[in-house]
C-alpha atoms as a PDB file:
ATOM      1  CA  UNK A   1     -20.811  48.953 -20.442  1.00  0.00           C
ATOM      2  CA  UNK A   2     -21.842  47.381 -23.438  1.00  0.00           C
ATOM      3  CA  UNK A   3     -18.497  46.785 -24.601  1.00  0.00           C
ATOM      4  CA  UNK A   4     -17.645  45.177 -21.050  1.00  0.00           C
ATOM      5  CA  UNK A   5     -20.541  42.493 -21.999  1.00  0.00           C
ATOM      6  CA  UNK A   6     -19.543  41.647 -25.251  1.00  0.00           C
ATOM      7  CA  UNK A   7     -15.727  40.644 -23.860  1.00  0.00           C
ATOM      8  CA  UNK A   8     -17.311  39.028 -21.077  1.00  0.00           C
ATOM      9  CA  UNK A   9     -19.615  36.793 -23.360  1.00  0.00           C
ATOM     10  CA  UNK A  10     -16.548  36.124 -25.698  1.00  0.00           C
ATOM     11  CA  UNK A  11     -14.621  34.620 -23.126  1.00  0.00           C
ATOM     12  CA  UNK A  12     -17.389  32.616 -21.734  1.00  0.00           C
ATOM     13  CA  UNK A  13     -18.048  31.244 -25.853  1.00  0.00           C
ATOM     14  CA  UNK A  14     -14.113  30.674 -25.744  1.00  0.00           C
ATOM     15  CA  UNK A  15     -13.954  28.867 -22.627  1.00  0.00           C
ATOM     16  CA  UNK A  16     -17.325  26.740 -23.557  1.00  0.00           C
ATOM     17  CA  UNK A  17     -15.613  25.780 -26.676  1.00  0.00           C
ATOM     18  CA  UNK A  18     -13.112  24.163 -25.359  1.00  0.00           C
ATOM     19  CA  UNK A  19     -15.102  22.104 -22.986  1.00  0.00           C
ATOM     20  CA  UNK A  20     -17.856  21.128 -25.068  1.00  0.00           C
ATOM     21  CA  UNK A  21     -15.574  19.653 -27.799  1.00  0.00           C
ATOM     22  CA  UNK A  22     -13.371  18.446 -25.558  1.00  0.00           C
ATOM     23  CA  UNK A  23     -15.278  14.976 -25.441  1.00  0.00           C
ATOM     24  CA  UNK A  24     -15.880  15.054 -28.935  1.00  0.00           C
ATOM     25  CA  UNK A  25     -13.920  14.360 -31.789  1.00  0.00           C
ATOM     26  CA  UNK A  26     -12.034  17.785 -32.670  1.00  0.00           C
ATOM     27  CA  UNK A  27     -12.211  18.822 -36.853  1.00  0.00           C
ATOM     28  CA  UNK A  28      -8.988  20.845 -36.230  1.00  0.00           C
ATOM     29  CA  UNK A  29      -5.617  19.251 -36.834  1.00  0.00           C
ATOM     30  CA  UNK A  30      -2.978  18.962 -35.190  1.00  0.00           C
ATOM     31  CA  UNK A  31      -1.059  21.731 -35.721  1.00  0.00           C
ATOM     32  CA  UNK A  32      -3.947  24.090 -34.879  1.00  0.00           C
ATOM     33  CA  UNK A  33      -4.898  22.144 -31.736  1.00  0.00           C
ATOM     34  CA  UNK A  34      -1.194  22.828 -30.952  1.00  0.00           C
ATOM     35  CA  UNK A  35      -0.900  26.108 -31.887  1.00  0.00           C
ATOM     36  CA  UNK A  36      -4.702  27.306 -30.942  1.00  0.00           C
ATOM     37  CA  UNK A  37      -4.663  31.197 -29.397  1.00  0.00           C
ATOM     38  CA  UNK A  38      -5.511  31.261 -25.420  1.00  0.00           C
ATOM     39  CA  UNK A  39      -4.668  27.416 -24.785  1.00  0.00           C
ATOM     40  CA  UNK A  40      -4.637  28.289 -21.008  1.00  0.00           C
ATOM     41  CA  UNK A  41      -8.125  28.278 -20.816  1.00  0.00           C
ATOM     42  CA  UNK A  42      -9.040  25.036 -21.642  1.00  0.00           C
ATOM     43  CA  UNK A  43     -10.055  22.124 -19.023  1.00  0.00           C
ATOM     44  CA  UNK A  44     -10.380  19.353 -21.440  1.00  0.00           C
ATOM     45  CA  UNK A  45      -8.946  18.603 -24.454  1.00  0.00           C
ATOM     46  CA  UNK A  46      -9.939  15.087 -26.451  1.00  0.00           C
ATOM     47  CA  UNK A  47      -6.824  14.167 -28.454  1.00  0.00           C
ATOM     48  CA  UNK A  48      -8.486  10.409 -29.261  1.00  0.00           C
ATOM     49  CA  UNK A  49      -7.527   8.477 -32.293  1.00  0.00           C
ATOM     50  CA  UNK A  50      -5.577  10.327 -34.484  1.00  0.00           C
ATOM     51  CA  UNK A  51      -3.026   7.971 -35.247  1.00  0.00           C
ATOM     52  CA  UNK A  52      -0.375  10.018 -33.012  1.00  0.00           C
ATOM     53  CA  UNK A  53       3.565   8.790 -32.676  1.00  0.00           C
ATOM     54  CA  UNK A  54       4.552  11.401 -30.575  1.00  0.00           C
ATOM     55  CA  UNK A  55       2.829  13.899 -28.539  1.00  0.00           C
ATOM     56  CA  UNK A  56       4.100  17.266 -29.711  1.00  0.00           C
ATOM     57  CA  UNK A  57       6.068  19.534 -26.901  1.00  0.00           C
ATOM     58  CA  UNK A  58       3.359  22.194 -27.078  1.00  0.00           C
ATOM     59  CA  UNK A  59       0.943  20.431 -25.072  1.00  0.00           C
ATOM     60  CA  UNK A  60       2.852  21.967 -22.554  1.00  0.00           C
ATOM     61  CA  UNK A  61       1.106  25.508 -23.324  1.00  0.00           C
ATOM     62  CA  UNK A  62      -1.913  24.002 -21.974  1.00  0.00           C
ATOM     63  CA  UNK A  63      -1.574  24.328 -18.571  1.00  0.00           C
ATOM     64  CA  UNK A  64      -4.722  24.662 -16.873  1.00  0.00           C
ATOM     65  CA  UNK A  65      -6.861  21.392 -18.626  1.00  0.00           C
ATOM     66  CA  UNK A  66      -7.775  18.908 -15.788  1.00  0.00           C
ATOM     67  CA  UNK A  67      -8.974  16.015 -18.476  1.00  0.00           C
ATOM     68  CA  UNK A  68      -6.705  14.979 -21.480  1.00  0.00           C
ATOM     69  CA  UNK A  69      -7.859  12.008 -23.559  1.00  0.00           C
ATOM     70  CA  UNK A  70      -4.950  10.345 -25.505  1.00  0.00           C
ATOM     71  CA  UNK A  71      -6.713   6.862 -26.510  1.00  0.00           C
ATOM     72  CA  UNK A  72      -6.542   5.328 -29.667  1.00  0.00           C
ATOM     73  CA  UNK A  73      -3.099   6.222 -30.822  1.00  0.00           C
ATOM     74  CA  UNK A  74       0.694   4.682 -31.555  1.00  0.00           C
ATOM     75  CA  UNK A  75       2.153   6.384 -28.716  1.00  0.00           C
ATOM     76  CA  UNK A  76       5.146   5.262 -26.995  1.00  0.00           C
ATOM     77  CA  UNK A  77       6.099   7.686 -24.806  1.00  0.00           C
ATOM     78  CA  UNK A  78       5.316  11.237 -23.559  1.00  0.00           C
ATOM     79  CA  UNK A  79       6.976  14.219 -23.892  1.00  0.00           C
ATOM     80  CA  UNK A  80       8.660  15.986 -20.911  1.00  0.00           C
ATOM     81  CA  UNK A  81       6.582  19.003 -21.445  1.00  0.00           C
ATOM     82  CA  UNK A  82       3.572  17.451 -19.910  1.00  0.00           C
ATOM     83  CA  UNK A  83       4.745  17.714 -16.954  1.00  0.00           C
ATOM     84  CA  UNK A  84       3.495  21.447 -17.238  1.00  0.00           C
ATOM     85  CA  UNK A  85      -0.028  20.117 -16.676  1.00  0.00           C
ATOM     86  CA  UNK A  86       0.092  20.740 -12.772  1.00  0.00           C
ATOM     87  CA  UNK A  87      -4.116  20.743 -13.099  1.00  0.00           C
ATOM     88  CA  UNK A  88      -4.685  17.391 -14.537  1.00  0.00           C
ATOM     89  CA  UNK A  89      -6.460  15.247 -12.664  1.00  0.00           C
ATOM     90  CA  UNK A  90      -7.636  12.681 -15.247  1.00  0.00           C
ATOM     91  CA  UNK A  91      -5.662  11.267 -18.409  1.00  0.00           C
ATOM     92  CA  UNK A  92      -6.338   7.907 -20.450  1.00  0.00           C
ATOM     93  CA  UNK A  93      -3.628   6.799 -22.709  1.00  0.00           C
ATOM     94  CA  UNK A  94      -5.990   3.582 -23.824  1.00  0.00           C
ATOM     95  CA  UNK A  95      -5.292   1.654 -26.962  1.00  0.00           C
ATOM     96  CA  UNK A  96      -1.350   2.630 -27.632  1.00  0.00           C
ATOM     97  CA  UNK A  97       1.667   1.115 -27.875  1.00  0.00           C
ATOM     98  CA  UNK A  98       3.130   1.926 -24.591  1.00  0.00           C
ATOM     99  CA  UNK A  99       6.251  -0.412 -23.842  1.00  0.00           C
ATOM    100  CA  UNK A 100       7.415   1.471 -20.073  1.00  0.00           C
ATOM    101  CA  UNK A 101       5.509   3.199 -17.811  1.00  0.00           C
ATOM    102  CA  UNK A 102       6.011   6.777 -18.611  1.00  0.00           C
ATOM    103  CA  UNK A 103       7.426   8.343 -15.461  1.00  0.00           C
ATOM    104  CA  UNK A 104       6.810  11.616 -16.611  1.00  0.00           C
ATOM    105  CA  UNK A 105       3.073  11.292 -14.812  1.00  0.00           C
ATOM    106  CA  UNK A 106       5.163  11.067 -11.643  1.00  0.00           C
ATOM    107  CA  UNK A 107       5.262  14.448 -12.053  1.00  0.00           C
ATOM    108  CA  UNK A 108       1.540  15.629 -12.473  1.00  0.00           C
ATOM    109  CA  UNK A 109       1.452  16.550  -8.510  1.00  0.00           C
ATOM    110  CA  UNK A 110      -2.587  16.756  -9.294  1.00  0.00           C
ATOM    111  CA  UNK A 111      -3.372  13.163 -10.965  1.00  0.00           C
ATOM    112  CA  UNK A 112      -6.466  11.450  -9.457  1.00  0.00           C
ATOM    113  CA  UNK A 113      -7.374   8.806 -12.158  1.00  0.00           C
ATOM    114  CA  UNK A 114      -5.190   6.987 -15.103  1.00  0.00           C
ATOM    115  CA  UNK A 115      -6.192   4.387 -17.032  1.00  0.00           C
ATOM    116  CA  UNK A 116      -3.177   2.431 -19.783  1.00  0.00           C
ATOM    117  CA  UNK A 117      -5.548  -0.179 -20.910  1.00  0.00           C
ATOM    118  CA  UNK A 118      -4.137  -2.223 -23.821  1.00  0.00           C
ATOM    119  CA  UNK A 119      -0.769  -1.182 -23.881  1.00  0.00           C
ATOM    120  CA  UNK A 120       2.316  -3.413 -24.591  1.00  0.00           C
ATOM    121  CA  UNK A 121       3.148  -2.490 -20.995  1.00  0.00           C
ATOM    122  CA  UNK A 122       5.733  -5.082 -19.500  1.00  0.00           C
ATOM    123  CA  UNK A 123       6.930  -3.581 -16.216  1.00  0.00           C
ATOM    124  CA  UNK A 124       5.440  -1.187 -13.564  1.00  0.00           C
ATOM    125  CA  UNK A 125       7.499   1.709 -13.102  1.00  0.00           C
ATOM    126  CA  UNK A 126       8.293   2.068  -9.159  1.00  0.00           C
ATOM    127  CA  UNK A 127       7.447   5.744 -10.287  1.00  0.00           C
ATOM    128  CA  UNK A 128       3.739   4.706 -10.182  1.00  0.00           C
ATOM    129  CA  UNK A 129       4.469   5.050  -6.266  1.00  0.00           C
ATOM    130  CA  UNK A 130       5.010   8.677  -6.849  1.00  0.00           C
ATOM    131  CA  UNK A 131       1.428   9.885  -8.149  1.00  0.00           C
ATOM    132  CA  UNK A 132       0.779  11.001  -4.403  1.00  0.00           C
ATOM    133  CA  UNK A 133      -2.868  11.866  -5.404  1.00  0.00           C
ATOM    134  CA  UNK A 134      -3.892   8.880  -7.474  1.00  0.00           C
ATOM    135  CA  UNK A 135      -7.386   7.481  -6.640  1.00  0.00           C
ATOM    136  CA  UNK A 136      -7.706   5.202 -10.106  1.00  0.00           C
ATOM    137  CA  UNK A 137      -6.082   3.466 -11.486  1.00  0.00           C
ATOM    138  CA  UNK A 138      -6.438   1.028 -13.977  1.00  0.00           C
ATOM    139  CA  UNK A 139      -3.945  -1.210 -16.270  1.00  0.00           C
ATOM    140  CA  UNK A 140      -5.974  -3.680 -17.833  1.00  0.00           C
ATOM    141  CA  UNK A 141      -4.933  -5.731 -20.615  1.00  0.00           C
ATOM    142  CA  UNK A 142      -0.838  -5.318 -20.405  1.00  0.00           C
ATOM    143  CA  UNK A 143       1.952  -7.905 -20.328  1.00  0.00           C
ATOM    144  CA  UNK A 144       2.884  -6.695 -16.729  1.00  0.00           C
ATOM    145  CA  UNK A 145       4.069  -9.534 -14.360  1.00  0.00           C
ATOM    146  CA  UNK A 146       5.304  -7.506 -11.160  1.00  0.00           C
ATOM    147  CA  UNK A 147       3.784  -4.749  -9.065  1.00  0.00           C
ATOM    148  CA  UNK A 148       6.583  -2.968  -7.215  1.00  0.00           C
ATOM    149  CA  UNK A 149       6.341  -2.342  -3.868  1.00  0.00           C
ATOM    150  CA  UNK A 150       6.486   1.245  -4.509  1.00  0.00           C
ATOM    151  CA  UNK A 151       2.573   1.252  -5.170  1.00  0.00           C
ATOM    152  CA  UNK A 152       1.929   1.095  -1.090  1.00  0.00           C
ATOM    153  CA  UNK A 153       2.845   4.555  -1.699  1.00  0.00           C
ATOM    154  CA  UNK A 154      -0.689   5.196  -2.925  1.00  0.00           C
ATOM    155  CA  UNK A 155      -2.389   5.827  -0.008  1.00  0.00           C
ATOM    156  CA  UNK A 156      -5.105   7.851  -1.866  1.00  0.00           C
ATOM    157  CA  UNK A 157      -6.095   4.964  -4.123  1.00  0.00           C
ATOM    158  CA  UNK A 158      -9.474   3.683  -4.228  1.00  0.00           C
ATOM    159  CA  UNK A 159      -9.938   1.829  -7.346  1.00  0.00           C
ATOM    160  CA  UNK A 160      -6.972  -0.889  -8.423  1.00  0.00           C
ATOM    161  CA  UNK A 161      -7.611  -2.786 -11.393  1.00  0.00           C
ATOM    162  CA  UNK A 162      -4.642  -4.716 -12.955  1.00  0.00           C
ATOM    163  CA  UNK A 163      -6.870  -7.198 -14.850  1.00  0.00           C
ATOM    164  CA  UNK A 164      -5.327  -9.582 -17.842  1.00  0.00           C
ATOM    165  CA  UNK A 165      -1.962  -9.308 -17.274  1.00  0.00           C
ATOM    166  CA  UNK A 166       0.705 -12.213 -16.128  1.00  0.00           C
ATOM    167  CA  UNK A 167       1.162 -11.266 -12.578  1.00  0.00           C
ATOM    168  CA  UNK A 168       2.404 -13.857  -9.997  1.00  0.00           C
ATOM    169  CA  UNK A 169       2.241 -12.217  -7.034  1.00  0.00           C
ATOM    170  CA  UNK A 170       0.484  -9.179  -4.699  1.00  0.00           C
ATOM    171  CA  UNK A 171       3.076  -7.548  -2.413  1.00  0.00           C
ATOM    172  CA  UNK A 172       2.367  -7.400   0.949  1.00  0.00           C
ATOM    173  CA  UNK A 173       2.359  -3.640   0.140  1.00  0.00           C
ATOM    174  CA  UNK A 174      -1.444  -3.583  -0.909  1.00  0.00           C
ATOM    175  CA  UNK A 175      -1.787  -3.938   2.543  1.00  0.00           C
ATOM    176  CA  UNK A 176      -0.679  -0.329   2.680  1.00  0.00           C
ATOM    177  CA  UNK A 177      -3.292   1.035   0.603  1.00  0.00           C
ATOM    178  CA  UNK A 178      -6.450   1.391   3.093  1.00  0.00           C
ATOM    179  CA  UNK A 179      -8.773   3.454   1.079  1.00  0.00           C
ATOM    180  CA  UNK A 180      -9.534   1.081  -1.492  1.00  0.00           C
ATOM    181  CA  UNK A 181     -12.969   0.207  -2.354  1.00  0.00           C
ATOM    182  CA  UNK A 182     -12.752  -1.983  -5.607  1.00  0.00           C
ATOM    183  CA  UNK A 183      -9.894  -4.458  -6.566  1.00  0.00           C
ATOM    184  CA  UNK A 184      -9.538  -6.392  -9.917  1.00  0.00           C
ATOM    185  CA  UNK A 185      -6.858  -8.654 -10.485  1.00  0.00           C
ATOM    186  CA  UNK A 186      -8.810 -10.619 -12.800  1.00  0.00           C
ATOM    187  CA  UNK A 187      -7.316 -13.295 -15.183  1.00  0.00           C
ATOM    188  CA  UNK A 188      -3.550 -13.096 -13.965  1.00  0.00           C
ATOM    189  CA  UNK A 189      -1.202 -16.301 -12.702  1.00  0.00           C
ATOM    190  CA  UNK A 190      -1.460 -14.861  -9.184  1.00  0.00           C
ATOM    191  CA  UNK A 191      -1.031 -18.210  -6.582  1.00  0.00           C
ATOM    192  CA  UNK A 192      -1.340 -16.308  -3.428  1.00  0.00           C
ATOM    193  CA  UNK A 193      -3.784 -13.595  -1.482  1.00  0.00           C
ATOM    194  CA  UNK A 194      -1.140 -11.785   0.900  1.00  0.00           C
ATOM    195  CA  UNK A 195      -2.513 -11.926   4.201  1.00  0.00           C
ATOM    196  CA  UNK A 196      -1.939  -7.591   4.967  1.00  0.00           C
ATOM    197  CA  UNK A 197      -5.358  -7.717   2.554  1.00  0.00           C
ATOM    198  CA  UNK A 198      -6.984  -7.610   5.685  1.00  0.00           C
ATOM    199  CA  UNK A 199      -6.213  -4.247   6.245  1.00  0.00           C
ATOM    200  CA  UNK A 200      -8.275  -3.173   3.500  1.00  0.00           C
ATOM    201  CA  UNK A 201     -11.399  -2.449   5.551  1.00  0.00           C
ATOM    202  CA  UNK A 202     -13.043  -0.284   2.942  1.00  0.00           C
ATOM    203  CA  UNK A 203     -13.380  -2.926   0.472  1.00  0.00           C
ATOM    204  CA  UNK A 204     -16.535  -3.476  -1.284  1.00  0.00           C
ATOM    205  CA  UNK A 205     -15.353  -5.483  -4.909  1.00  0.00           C
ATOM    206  CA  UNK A 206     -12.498  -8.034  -4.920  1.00  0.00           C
ATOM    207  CA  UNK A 207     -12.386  -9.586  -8.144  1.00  0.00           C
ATOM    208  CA  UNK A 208      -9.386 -12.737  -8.356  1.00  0.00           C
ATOM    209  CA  UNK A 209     -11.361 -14.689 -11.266  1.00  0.00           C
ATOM    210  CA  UNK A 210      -9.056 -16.330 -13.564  1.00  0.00           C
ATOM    211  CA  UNK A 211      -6.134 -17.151 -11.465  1.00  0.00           C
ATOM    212  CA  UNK A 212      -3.836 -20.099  -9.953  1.00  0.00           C
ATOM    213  CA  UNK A 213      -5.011 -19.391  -5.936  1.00  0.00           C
ATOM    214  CA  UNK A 214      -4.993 -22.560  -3.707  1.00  0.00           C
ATOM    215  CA  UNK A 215      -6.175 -20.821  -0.570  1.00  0.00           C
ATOM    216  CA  UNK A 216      -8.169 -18.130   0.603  1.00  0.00           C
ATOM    217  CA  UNK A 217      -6.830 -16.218   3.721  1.00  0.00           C
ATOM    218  CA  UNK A 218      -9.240 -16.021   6.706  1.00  0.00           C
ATOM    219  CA  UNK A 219      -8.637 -12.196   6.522  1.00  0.00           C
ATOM    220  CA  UNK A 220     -10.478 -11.520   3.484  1.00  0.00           C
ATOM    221  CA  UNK A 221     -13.620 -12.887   5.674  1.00  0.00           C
ATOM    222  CA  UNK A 222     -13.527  -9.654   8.033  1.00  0.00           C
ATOM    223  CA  UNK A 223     -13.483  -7.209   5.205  1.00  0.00           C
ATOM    224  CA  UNK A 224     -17.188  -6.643   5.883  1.00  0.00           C
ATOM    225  CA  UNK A 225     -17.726  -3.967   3.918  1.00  0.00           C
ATOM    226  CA  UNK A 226     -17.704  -6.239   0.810  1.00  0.00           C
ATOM    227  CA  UNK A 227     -20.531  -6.665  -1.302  1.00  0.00           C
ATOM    228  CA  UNK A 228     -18.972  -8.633  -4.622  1.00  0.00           C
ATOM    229  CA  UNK A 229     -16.247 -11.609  -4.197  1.00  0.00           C
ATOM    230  CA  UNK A 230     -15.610 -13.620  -7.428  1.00  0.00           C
ATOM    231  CA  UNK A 231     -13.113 -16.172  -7.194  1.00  0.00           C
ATOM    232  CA  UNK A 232     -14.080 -17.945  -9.660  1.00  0.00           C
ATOM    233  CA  UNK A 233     -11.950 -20.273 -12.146  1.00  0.00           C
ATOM    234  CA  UNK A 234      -8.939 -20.812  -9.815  1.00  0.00           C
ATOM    235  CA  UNK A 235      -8.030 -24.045  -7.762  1.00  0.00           C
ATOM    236  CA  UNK A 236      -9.473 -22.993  -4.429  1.00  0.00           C
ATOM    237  CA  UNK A 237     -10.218 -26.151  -2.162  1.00  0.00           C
ATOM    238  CA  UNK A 238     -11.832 -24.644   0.807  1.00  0.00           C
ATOM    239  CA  UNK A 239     -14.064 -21.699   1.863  1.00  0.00           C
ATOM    240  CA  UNK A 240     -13.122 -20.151   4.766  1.00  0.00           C
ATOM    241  CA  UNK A 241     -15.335 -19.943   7.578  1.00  0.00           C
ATOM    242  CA  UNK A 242     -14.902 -16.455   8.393  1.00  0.00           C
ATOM    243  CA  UNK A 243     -16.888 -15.431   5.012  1.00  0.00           C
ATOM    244  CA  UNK A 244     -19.733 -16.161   7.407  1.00  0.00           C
ATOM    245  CA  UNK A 245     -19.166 -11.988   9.192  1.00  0.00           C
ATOM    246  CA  UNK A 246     -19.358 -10.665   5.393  1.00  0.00           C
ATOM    247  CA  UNK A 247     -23.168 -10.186   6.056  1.00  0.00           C
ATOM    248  CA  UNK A 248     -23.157  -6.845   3.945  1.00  0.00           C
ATOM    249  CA  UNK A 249     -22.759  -9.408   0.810  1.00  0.00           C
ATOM    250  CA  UNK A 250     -24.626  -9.588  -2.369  1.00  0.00           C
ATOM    251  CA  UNK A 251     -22.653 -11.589  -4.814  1.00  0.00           C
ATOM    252  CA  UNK A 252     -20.318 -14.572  -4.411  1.00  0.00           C
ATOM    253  CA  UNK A 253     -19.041 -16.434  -6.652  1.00  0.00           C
ATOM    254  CA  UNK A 254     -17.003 -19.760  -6.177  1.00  0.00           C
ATOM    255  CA  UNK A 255     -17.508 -21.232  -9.516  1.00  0.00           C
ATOM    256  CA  UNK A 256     -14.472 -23.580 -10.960  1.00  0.00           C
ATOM    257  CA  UNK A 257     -12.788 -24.515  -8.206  1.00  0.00           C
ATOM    258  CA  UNK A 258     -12.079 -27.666  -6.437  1.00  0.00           C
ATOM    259  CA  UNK A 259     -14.390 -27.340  -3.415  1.00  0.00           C
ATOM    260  CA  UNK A 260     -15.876 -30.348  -2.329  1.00  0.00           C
ATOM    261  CA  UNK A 261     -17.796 -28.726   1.204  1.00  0.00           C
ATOM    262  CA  UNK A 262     -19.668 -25.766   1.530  1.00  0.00           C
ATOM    263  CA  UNK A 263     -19.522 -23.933   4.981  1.00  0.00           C
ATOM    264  CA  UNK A 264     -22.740 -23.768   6.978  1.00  0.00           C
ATOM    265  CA  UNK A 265     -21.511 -20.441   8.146  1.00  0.00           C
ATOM    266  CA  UNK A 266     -22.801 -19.326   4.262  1.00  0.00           C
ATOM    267  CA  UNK A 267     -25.936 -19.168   5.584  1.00  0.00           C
ATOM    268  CA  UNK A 268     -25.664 -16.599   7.645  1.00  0.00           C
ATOM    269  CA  UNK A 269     -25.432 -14.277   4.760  1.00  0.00           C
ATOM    270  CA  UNK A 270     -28.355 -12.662   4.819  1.00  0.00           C
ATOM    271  CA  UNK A 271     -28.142  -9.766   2.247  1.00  0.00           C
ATOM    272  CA  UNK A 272     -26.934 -12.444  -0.804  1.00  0.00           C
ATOM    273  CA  UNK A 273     -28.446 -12.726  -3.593  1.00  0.00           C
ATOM    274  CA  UNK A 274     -26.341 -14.407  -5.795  1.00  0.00           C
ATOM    275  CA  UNK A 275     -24.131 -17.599  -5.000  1.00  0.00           C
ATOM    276  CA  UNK A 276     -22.102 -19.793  -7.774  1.00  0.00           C
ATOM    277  CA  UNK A 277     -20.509 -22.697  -6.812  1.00  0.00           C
ATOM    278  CA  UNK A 278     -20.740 -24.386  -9.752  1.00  0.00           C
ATOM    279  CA  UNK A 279     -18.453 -27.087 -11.480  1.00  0.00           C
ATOM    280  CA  UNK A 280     -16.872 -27.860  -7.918  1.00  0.00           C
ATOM    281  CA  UNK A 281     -16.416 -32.013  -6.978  1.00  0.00           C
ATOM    282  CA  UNK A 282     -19.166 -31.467  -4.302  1.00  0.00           C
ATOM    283  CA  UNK A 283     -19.808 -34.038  -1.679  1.00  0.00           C
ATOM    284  CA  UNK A 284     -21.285 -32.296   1.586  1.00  0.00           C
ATOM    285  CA  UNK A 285     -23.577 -29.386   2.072  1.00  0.00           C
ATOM    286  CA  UNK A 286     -25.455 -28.833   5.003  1.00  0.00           C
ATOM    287  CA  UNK A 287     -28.729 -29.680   5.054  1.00  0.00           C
ATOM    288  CA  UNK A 288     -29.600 -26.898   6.909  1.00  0.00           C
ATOM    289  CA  UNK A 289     -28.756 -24.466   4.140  1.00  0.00           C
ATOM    290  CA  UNK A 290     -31.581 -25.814   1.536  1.00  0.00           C
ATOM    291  CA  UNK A 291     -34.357 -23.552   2.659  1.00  0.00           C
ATOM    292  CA  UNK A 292     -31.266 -20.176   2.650  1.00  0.00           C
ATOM    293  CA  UNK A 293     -30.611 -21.557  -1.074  1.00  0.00           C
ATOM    294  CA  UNK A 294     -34.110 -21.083  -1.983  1.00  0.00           C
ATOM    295  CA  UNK A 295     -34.126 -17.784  -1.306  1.00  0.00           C
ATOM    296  CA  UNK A 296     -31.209 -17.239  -3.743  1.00  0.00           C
ATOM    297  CA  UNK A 297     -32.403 -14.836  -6.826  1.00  0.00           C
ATOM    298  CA  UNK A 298     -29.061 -16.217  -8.660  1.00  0.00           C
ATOM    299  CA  UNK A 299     -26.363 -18.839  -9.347  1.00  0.00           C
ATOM    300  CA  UNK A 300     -27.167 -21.631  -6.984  1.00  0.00           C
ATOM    301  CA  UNK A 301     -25.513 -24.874  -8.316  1.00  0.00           C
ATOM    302  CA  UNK A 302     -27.901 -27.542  -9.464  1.00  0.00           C
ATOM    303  CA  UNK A 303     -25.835 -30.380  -7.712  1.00  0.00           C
ATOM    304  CA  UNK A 304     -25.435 -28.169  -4.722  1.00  0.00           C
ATOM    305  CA  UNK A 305     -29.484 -27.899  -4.484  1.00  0.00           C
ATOM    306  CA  UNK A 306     -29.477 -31.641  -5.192  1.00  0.00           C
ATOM    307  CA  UNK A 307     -27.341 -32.351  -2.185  1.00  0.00           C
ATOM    308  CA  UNK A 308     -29.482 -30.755  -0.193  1.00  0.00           C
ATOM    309  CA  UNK A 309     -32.642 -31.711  -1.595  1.00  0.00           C
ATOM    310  CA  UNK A 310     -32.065 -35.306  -1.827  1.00  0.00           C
ATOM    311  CA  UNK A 311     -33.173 -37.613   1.063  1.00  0.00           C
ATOM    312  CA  UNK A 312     -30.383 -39.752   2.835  1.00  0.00           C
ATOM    313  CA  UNK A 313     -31.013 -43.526   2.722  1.00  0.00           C
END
């Protein structure tokens, strides 16, 4: 009996080794990680900045590990053998030198998150459209200027974030994708909202700072599950009336445009807290919004307040 608690507390050590280092930096090298005894019972394994070229075939021997953590490294590609992994769930390939989408994670039938930020990544692989499972996904900081329409074959995604790139366009394929909750598309060249956004009901974030958009579609004021809009820093001359039904609301931000009238239906916003409209050529606000801009913790523009404030000759 004793003996029978002694193997059952090695295993559980074993099995708690890997885990617990698997967030922290590992002293082994490489060739021990590679070659360790009883790699199938890992569920994490933290492969961060080592100055990798190549991920060696034998991470295929660890089968079972749900988080991998490749970040930090001069990878370029991945090997085949990865596509052994039928338990991950989460990988982040951060910080590498990644030129193509590796299409090998079209083949990780269990994939829920990925994240390639800072990558040297100029296309999107229509293979993306293939992670059936994906719920994150995040490409941040790329050189990617298309999204193929391949991605409305995410229906599982709830978190898109495709920030500081050169993008020009959505496809009308986003429209597709109706359990998403957060979208960032921050700091691209993107001109246009496609209208099929207005099928995302379960939006709460929409982030389109930092682009070239002229107009804001109507649709994107019945999304009323949003709490956060920042379109900030584009060339937006209008606010559409509808963002008067967004009454779940806390932040909006309109700074940097070319506005020039702010709708009275604003005030009907009842749950916002913070409003910038700053650096827009202003020349009408209602005066019925002053006392609804008082109550404003954040962000209210000085020469909105002053058009408001300041009695008509």
């Amino acid at each position: 009996m004793n003996a029978i608690k002694k193997l059952l507390l090695l295993a559980l050590l074993n099995c708690a080794f890997f885990v617990s280092n698997a967030q922290e930096a590992d002293g082994r090298s490489m060739t021990e990680i590679m070659n360790a005894p009883n790699p199938e019972k890992a569920k994490e394994l933290n492969l961060n900045n080592r100055s990798l070229t190549k991920l060696p075939p034998e991470i295929g021997r660890y089968v079972n590990i749900e988080k991998l953590w490749l970040n930090y490294n001069n990878l370029q590609s991945l090997p085949i053998e990865i596509s052994k992994l039928t338990k991950l769930r989460e990988i982040y390939i951060n910080n590498n030198l990644f030129m193509r989408f590796p299409i090998e994670l079209a083949k990780l039938p269990s994939l829920e998150k990925l994240e390639m930020q800072k990558n040297k990544l100029d296309a999107l692989s229509p293979y993306v459209g293939r992670i059936a499972r994906l719920r994150k996904l995040n490409l941040n900081s790329n050189k990617i200027d298309a999204i193929p329409v391949e991605i409305g074959g995410l229906t599982y995604l709830t978190e898109l974030s495709i920030a500081d790139n050169k993008l020009k366009s959505i496809p009308v394929e986003i429209g597709l994708l109706t359990k998403l909750k957060v979208i960032n598309f921050e700091k691209n060249n993107i001109t246009e909202i496609p209208v099929e956004i207005g099928a995302l009901t379960n939006l709460n974030s929409v982030n389109f700072k930092a682009n070239l958009i002229q107009v804001v579609p109507n649709e994107l004021g019945e999304l009323v599950n949003l709490t956060y809009v920042n379109m900030a820093k584009n060339q937006i001359k209008r606010i559409p009336n509808s963002f008067g039904n967004l009454v779940n609301l806390t932040t909006l931000n309109f700074d940097e445009n070319q506005i020039k009238v702010l709708p009275s239906e604003i005030s009907a916003l009842l749950n916002l807290k913070e409003l910038y409209l700053g650096a827009n050529p202003w020349e009408k606000v209602p005066e019925s919004m002053a006392d609804f801009l008082k109550t404003l913790e954040y962000g209210q523009s000085a020469m909105v307040k002053k058009l408001v404030t300041t009695p008509k000759p």
